[in-house]
PDB file of N, CA and C in Angstrom:
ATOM      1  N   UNK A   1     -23.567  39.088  28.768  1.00  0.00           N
ATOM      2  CA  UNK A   1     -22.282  39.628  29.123  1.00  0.00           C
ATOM      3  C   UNK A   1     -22.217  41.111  28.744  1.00  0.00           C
ATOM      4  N   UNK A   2     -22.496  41.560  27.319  1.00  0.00           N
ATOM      5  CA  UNK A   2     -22.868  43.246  27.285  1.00  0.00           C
ATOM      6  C   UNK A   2     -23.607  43.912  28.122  1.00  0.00           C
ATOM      7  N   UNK A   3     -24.645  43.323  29.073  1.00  0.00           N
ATOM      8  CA  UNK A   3     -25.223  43.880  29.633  1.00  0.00           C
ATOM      9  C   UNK A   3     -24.713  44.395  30.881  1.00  0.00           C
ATOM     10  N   UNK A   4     -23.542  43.231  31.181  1.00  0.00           N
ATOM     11  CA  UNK A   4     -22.825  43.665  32.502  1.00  0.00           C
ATOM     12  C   UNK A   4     -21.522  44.777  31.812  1.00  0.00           C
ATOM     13  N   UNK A   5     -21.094  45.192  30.869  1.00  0.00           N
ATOM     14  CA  UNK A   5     -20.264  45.767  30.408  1.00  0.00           C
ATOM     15  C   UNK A   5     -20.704  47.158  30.707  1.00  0.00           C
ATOM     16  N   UNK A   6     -22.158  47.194  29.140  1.00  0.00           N
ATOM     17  CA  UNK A   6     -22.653  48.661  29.572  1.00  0.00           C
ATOM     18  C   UNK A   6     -22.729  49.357  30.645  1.00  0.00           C
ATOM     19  N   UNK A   7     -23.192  49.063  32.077  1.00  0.00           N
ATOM     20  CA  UNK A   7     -22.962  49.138  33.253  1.00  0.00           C
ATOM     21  C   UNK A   7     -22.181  50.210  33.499  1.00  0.00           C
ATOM     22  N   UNK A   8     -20.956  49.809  33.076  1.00  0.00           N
ATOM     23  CA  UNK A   8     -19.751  50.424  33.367  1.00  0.00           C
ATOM     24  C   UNK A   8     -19.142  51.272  32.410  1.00  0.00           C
ATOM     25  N   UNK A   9     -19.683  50.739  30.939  1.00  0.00           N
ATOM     26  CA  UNK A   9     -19.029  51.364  29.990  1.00  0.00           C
ATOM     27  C   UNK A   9     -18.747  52.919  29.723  1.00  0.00           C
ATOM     28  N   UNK A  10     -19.489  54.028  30.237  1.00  0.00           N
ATOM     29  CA  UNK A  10     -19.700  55.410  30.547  1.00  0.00           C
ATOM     30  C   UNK A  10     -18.182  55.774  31.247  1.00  0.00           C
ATOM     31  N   UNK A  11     -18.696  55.351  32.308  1.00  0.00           N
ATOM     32  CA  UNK A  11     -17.181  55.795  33.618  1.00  0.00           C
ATOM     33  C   UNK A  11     -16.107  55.232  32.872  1.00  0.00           C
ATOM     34  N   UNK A  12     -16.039  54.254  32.630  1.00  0.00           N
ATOM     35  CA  UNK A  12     -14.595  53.138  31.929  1.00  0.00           C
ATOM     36  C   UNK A  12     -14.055  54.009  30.345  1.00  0.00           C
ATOM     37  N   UNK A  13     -14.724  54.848  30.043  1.00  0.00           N
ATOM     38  CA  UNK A  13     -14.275  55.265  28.744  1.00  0.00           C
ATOM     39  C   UNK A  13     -13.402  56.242  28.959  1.00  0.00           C
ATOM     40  N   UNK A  14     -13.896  56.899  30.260  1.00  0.00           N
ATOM     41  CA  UNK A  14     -12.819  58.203  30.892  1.00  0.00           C
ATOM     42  C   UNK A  14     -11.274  57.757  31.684  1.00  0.00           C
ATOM     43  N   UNK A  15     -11.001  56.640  31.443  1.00  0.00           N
ATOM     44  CA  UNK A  15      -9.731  56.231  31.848  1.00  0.00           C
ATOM     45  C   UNK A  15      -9.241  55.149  30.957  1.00  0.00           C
ATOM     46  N   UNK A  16      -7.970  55.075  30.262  1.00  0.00           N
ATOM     47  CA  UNK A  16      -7.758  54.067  29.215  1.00  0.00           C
ATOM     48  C   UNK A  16      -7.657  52.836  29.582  1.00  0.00           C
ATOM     49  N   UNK A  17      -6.451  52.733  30.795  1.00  0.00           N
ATOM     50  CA  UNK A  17      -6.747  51.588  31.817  1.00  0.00           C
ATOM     51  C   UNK A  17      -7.887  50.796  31.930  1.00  0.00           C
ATOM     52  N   UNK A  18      -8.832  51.794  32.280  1.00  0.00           N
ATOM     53  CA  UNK A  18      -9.790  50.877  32.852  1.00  0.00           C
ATOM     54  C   UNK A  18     -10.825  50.492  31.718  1.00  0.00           C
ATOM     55  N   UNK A  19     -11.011  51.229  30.456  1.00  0.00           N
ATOM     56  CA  UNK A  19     -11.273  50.973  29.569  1.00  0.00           C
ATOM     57  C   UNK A  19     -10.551  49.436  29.107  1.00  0.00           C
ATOM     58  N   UNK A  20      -9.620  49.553  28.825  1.00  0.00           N
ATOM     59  CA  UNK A  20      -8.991  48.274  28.767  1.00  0.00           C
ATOM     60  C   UNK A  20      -9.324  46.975  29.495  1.00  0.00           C
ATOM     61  N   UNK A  21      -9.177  47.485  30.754  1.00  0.00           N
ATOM     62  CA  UNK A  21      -9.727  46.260  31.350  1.00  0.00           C
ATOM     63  C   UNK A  21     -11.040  45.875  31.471  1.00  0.00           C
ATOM     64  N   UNK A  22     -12.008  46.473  31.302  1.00  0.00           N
ATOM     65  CA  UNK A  22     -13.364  46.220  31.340  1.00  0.00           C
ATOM     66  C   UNK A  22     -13.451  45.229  29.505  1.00  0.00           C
ATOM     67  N   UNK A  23     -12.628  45.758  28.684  1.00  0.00           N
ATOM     68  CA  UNK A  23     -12.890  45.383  27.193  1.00  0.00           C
ATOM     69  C   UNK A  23     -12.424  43.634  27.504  1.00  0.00           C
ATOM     70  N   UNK A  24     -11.097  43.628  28.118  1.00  0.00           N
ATOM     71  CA  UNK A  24     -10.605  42.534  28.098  1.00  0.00           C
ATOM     72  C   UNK A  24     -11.468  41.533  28.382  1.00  0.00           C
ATOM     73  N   UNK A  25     -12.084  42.211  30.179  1.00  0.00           N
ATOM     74  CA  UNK A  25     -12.653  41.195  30.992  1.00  0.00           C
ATOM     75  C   UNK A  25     -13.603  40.697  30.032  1.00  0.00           C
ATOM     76  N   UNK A  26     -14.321  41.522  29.539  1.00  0.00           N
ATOM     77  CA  UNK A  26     -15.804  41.098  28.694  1.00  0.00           C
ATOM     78  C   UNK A  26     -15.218  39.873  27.374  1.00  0.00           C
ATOM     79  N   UNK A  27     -14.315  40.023  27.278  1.00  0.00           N
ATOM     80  CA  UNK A  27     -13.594  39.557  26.013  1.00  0.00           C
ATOM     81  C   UNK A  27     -13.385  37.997  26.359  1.00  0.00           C
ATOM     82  N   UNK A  28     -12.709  37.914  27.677  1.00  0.00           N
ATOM     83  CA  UNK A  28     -12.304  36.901  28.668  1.00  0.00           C
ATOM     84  C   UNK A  28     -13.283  36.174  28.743  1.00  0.00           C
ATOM     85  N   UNK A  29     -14.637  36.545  29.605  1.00  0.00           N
ATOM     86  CA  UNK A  29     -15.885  35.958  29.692  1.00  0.00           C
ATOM     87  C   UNK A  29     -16.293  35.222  28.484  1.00  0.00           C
ATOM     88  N   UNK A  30     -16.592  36.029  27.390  1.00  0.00           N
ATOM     89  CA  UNK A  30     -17.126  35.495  25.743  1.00  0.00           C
ATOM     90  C   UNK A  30     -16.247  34.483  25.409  1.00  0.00           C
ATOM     91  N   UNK A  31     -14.951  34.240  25.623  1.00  0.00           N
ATOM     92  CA  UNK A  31     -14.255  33.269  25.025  1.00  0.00           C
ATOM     93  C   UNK A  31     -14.624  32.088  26.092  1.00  0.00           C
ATOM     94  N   UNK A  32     -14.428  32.185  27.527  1.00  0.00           N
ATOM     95  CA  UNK A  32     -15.044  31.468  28.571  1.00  0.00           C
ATOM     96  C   UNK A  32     -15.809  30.839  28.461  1.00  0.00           C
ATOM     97  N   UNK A  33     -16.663  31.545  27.724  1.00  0.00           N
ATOM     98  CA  UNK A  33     -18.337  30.342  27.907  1.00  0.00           C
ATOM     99  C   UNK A  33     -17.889  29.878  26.649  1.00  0.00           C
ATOM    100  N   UNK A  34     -17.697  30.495  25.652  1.00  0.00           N
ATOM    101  CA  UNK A  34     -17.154  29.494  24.280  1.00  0.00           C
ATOM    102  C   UNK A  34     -16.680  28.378  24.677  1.00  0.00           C
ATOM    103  N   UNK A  35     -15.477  28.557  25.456  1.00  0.00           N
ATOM    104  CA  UNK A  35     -14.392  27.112  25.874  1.00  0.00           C
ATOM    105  C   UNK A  35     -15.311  26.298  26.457  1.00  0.00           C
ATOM    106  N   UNK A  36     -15.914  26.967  27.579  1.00  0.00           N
ATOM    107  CA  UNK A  36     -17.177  25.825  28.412  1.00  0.00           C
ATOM    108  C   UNK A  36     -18.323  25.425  27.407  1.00  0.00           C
ATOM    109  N   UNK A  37     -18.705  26.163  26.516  1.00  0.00           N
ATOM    110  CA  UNK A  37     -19.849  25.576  25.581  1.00  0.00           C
ATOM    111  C   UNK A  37     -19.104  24.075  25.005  1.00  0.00           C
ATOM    112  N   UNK A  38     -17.687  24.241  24.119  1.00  0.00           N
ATOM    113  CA  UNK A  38     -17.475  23.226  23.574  1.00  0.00           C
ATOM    114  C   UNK A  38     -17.127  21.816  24.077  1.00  0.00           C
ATOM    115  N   UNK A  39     -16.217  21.813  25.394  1.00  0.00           N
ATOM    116  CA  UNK A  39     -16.010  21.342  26.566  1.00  0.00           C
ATOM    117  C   UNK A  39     -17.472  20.699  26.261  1.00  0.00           C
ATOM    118  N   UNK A  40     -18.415  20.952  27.115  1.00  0.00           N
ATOM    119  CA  UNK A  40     -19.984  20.827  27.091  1.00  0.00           C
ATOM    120  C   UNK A  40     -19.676  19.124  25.825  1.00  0.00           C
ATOM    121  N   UNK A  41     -20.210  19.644  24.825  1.00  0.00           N
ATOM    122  CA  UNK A  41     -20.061  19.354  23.381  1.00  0.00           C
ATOM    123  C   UNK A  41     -19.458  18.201  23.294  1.00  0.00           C
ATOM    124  N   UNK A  42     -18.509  18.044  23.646  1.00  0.00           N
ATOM    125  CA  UNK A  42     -17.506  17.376  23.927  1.00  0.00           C
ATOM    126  C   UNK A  42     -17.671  15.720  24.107  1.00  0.00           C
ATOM    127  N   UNK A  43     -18.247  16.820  25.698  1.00  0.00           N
ATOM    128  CA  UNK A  43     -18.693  15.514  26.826  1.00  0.00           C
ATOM    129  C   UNK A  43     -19.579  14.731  26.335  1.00  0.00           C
ATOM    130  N   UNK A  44     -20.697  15.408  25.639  1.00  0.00           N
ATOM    131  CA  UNK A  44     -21.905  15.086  25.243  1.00  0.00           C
ATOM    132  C   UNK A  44     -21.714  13.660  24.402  1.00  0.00           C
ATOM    133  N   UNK A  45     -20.910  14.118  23.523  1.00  0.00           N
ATOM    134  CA  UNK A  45     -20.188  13.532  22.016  1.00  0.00           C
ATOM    135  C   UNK A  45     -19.996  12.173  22.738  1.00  0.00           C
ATOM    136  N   UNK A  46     -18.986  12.211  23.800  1.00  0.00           N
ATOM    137  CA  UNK A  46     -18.076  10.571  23.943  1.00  0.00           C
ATOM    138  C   UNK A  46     -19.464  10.269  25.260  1.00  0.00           C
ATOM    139  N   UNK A  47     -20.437  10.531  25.708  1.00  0.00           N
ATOM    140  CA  UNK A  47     -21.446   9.770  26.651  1.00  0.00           C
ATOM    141  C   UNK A  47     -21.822   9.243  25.604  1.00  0.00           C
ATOM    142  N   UNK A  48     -22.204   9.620  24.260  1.00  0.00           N
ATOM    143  CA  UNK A  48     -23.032   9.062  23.248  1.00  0.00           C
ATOM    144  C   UNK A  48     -22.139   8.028  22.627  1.00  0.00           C
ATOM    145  N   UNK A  49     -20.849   8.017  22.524  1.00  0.00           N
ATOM    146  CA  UNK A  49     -20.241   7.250  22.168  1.00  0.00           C
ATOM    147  C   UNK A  49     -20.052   5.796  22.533  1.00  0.00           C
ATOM    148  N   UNK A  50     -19.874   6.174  24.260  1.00  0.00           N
ATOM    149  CA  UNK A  50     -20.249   5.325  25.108  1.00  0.00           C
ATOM    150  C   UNK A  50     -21.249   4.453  25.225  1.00  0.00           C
ATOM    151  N   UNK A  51     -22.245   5.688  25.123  1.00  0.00           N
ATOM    152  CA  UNK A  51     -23.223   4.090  25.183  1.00  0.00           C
ATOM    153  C   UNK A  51     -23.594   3.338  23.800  1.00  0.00           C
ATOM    154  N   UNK A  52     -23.182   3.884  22.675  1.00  0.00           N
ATOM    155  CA  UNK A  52     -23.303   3.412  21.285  1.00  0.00           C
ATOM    156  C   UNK A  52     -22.311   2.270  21.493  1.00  0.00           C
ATOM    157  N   UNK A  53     -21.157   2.343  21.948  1.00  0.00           N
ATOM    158  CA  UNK A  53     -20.051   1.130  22.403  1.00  0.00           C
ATOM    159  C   UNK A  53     -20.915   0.208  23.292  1.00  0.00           C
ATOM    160  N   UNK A  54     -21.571   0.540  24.508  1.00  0.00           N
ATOM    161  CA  UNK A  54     -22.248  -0.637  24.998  1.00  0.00           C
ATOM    162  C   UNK A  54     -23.513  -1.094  24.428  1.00  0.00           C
ATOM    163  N   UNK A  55     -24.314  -0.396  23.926  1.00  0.00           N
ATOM    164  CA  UNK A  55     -25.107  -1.160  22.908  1.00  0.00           C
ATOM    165  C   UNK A  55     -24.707  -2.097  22.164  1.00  0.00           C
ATOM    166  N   UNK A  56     -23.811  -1.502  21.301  1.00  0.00           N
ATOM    167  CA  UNK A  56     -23.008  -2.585  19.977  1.00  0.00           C
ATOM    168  C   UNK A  56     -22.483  -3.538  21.254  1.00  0.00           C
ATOM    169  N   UNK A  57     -21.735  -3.883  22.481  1.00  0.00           N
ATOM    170  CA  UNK A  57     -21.242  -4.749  22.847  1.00  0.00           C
ATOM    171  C   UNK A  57     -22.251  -5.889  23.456  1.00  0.00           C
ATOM    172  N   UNK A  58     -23.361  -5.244  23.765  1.00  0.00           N
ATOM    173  CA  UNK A  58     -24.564  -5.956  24.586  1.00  0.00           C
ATOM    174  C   UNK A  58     -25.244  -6.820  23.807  1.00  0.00           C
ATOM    175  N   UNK A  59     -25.591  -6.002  22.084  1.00  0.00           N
ATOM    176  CA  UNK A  59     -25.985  -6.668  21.488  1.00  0.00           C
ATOM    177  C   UNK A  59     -25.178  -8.097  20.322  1.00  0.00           C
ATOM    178  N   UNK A  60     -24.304  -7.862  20.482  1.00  0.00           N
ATOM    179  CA  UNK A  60     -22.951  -8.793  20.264  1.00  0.00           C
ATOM    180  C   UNK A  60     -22.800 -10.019  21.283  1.00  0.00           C
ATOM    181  N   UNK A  61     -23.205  -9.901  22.903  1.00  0.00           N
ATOM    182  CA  UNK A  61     -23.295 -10.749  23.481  1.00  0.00           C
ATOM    183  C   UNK A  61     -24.248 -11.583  23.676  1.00  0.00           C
ATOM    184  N   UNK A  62     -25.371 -11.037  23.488  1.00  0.00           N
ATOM    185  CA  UNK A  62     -27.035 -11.248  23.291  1.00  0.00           C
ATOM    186  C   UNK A  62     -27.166 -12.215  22.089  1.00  0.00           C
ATOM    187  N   UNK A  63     -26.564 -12.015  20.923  1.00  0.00           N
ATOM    188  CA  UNK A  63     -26.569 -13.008  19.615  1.00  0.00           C
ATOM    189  C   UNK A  63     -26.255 -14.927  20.138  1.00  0.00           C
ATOM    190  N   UNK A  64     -27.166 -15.876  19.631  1.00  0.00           N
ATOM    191  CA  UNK A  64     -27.200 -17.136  20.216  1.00  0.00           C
ATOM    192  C   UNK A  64     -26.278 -17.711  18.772  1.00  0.00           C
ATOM    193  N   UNK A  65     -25.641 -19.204  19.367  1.00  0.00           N
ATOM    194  CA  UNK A  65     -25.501 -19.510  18.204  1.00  0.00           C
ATOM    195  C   UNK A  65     -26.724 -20.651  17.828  1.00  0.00           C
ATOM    196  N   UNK A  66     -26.977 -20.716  16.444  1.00  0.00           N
ATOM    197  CA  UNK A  66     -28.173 -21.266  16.352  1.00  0.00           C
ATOM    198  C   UNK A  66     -27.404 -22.927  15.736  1.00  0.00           C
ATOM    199  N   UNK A  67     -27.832 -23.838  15.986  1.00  0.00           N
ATOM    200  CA  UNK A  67     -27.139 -25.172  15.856  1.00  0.00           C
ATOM    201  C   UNK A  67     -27.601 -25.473  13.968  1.00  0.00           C
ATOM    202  N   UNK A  68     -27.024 -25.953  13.572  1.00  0.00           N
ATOM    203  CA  UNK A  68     -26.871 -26.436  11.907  1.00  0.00           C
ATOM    204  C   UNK A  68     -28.358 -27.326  11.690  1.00  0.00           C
ATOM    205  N   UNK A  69     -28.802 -26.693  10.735  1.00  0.00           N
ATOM    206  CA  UNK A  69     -30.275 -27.780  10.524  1.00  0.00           C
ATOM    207  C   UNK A  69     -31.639 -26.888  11.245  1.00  0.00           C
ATOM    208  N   UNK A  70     -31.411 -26.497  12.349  1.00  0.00           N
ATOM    209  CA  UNK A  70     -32.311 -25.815  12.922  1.00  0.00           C
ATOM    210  C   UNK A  70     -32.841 -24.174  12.200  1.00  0.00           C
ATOM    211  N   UNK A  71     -34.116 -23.845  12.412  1.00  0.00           N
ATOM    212  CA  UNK A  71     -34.948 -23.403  11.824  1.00  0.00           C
ATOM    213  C   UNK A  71     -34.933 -22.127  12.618  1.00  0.00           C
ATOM    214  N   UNK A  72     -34.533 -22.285  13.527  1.00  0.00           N
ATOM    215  CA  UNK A  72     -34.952 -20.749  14.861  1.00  0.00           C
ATOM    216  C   UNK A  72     -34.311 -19.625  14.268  1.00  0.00           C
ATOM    217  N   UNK A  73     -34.548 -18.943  14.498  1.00  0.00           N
ATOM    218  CA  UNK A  73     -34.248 -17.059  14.412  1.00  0.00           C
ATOM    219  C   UNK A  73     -34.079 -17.280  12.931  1.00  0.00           C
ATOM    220  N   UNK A  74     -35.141 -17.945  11.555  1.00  0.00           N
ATOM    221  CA  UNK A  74     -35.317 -17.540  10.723  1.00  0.00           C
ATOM    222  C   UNK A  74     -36.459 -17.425  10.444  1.00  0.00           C
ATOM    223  N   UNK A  75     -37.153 -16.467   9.713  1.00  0.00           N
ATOM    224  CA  UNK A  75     -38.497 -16.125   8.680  1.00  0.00           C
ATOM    225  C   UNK A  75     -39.007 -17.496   9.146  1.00  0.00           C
ATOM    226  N   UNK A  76     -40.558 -17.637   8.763  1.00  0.00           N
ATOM    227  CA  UNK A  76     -41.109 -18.847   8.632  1.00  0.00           C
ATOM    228  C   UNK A  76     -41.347 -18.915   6.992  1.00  0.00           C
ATOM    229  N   UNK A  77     -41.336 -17.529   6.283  1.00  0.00           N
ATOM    230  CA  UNK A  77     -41.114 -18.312   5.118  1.00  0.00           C
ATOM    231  C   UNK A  77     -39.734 -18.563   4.363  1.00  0.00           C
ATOM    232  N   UNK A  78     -38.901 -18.111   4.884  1.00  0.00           N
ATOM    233  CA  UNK A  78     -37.107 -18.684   4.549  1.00  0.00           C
ATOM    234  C   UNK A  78     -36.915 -19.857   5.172  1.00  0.00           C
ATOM    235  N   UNK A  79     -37.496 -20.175   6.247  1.00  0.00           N
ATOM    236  CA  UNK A  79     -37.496 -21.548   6.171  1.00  0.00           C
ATOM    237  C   UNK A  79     -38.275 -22.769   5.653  1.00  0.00           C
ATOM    238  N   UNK A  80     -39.381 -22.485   4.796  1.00  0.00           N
ATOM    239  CA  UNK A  80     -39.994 -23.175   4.065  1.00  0.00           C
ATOM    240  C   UNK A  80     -39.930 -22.897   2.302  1.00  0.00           C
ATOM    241  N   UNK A  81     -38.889 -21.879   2.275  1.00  0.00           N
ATOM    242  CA  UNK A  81     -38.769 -21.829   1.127  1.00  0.00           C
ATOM    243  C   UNK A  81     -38.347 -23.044  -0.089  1.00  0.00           C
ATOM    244  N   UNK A  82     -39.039 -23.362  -0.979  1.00  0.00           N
ATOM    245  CA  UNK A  82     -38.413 -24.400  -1.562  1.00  0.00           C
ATOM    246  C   UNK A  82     -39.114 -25.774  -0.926  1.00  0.00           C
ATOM    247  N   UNK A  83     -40.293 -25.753   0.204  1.00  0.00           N
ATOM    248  CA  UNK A  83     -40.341 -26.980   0.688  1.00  0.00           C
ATOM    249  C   UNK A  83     -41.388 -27.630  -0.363  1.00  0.00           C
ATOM    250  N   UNK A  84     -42.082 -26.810  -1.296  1.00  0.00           N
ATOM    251  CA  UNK A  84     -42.966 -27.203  -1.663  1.00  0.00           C
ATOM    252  C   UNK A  84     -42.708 -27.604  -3.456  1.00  0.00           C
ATOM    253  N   UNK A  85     -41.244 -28.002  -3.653  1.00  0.00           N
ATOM    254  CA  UNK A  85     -40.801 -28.454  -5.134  1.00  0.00           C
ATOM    255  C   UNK A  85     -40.566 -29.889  -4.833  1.00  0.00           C
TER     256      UNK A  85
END
């Protein structure tokens, strides 16, 4: 953005006006992309959120229930723990 300023900055110093407005515009721009950088940021933030929400929900639906007595979705040695007293 200075680079498009300097440009002009020579001629623009010889009129206050336009001095002014060249300062502003440049001023305008810098805050611009600021607003659009965070915006940006933003977005980024709640996509990640998003899919951190459908993960956690997918894997919440994905969980079985395992029936009483049964051995599945444990260790093979948590389930033999103790078999041998």
């Amino acid at each position: 953005m200075a680079l498009l300023g300097v440009v002009s900055w020579n001629s623009a110093r010889e009129n206050p006006v336009l001095f002014a407005c060249l300062a502003g515009g440049m001023a305008a721009s810098v805050a611009g992309m600021l607003l659009r950088w965070l915006a940006w940021r933003q977005e980024q933030r709640d996509k990640r959120e998003l899919v951190d929400a459908a993960r956690l929900s997918s894997t919440e639906s994905a969980t079985t229930i395992v029936p009483r007595g049964s051995t599945s979705g444990v260790p093979s040695d948590a389930a033999n723990f103790g078999a041998g007293t």
